[in-house]
Protein backbone atom coordinates (compact mmCIF):
# COMPACT_ATOMS: atom_id res chain seq x y z
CA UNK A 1 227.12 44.81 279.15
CA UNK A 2 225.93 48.14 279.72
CA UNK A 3 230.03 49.53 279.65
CA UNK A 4 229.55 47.86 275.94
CA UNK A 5 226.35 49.41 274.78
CA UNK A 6 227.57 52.88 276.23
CA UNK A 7 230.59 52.82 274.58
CA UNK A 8 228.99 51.63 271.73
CA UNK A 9 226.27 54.34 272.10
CA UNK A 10 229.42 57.32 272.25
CA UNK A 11 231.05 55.76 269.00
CA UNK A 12 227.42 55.95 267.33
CA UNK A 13 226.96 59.49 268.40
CA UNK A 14 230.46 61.20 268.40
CA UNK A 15 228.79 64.29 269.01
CA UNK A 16 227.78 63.98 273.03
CA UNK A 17 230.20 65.41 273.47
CA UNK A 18 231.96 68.39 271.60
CA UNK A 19 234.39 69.24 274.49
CA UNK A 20 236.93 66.42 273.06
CA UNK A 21 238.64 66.84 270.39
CA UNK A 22 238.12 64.39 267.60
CA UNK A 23 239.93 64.04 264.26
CA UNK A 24 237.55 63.10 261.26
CA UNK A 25 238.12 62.80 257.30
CA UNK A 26 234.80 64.60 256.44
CA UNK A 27 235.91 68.22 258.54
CA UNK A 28 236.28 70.63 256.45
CA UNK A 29 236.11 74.11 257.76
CA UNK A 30 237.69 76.80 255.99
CA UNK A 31 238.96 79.96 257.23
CA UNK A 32 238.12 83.01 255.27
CA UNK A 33 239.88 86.03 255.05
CA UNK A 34 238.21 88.88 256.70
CA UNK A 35 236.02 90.93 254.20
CA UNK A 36 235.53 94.47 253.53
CA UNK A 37 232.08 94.13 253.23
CA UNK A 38 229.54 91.11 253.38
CA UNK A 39 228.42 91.84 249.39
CA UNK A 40 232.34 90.69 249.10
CA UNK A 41 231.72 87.67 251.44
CA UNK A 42 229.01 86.72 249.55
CA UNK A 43 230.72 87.17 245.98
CA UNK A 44 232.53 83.72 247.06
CA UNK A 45 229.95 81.65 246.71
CA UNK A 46 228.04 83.56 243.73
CA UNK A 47 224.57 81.47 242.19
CA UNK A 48 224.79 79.19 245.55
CA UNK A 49 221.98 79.82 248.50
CA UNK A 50 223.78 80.29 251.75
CA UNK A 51 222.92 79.42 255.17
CA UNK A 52 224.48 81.79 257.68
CA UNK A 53 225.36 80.62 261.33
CA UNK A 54 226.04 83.34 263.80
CA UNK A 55 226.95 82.03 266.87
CA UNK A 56 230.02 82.19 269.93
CA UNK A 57 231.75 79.54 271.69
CA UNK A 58 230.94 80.11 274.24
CA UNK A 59 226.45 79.93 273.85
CA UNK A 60 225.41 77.42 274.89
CA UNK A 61 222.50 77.06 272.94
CA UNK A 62 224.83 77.98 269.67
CA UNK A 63 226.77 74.32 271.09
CA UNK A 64 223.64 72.44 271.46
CA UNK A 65 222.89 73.65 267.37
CA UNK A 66 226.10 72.67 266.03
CA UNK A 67 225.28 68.61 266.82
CA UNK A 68 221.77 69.04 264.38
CA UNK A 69 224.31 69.89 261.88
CA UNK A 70 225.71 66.10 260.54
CA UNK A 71 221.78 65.05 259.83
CA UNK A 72 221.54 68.02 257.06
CA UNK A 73 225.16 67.65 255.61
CA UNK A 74 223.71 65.82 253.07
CA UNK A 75 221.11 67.59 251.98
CA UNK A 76 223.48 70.85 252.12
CA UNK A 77 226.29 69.07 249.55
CA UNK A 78 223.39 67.29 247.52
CA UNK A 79 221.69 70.79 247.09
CA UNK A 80 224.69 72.74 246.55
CA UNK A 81 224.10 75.07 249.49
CA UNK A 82 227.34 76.79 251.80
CA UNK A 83 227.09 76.65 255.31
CA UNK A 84 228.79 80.01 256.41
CA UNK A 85 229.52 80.28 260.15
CA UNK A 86 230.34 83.43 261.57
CA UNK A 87 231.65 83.91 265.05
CA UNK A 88 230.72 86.55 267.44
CA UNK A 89 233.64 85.84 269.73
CA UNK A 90 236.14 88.90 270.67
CA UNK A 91 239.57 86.96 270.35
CA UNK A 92 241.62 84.77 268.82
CA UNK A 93 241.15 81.78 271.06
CA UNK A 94 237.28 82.38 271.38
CA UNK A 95 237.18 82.19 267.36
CA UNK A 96 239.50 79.18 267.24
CA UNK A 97 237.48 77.29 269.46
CA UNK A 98 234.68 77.92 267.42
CA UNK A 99 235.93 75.88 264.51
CA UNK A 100 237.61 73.62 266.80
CA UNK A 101 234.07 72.94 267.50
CA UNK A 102 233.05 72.74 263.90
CA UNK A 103 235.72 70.39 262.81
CA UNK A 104 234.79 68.20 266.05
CA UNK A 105 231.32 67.80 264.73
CA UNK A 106 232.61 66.98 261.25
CA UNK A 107 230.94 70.06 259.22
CA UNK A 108 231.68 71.60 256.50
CA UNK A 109 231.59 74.49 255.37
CA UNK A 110 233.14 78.33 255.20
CA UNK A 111 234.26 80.34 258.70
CA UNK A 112 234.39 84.05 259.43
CA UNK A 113 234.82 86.44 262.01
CA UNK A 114 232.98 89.04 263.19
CA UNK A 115 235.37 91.58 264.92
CA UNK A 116 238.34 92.37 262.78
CA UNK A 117 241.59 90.67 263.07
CA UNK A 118 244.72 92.28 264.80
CA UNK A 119 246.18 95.00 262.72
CA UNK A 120 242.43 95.09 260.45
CA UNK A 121 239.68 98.21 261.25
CA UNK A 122 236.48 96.80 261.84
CA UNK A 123 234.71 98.64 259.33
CA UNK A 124 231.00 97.82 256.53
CA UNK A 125 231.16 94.22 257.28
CA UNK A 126 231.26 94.59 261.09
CA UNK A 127 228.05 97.15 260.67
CA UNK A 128 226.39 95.12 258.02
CA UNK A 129 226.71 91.62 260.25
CA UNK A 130 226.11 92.98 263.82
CA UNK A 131 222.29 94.65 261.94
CA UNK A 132 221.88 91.00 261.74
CA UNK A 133 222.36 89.71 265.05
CA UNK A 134 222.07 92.95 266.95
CA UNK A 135 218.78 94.55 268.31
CA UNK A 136 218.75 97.97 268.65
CA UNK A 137 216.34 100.44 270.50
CA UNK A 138 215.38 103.97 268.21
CA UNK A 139 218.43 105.89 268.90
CA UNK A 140 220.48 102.91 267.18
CA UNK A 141 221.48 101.77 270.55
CA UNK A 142 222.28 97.87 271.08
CA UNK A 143 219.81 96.49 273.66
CA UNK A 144 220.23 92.95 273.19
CA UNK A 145 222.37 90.54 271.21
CA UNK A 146 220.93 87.81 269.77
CA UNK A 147 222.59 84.20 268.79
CA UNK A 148 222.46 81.82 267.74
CA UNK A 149 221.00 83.59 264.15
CA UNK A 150 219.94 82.05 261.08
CA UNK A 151 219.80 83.44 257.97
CA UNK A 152 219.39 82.83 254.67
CA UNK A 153 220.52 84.38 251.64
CA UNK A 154 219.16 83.43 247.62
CA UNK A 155 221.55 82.75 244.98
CA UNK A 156 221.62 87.00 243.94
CA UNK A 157 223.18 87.13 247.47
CA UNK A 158 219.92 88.82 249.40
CA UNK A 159 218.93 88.04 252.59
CA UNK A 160 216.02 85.90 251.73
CA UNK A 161 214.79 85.17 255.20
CA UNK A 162 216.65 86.71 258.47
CA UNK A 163 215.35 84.41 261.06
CA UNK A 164 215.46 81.10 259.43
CA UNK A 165 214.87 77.66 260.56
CA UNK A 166 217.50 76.12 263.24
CA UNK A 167 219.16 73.12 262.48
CA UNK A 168 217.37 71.58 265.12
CA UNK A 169 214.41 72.24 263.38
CA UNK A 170 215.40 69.67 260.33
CA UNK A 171 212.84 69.20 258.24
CA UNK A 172 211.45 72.63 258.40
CA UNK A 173 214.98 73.71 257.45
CA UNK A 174 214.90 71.54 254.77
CA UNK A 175 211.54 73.06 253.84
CA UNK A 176 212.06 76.38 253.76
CA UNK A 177 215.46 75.67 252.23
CA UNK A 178 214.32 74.36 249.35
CA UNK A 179 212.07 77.08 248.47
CA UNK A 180 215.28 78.99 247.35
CA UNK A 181 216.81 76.24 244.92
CA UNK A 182 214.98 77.24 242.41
């Protein structure tokens, strides 16, 4: 019996566990090219509000984010709202396991890298998203990097709130959210 209601528990909640891999018709990550600068990221997705997800594959607490994700899908795609995830990861395979991870959890939404790809110079977008995620003492010096990051921007494509609400944090996402659909 209690084999059954585990097993019936995991099937309930594929999301336990985002180390195996798991094939699902609702995934729907999509790679964007790398952008010159993030006004040109956020051209894509002109009049929409986005919610920006900095994060690594390797952060834990980024991980434990991603599974709060499925119980505000529907309020994203009912509202019209991207979910944009960027990765802070240095390499290829750190940035492919981060939408391995996102496809896992069944998300959708828009994926982006923050270092430039092989044979690309890290240039304005690099500077524009590390101010976002990056703490820096007087002298411009990083001191402390800082993800998982929320934030979101209004439909002129302004940051409308830089720490925002973490998925785990539902309803107030929701909330505060909603105060942009306007």
């Amino acid at each position: 019996m209690r084999t059954l209601l585990a097993l019936l528990l995991l099937s309930a909640s594929p999301l336990l566990s985002l180390g195996q891999p798991k094939e699902t018709n609702t995934s729907k990550i999509v790679r964007l090219d790398y952008p010159d600068s993030m006004r040109s990221l956020l051209q894509n997705f002109s009049g929409k509000v986005v919610y920006l997800d900095i994060f690594a594959s390797q952060c834990q607490p980024c991980r434990a984010e991603i599974t709060h994700y499925p119980a505000l899908q529907d309020f994203f795609t009912d509202n019209d709202i991207v979910c944009l995830f960027a990765s802070v990861d240095s390499d290829k395979a750190g940035c492919d396991q981060c939408v391995e991870l996102l496809n896992e959890a069944g998300l959708q939404g828009y994926f982006v890298t923050y270092f430039a790809p092989e044979g690309r110079t890290a240039g304005q977008f690099a500077n524009e998203l590390g101010a976002l995620f990056c703490d820096t003492d007087q002298a411009g010096k990083i001191v402390r990097i800082s993800v998982p990051r929320y934030i979101i921007f209004d439909r002129q494509g302004k940051i409308a709130e830089r720490h925002a609400k973490r998925p785990s944090n539902g309803e107030e996402l929701k909330k505060e959210l909603s105060g942009y659909l306007r």
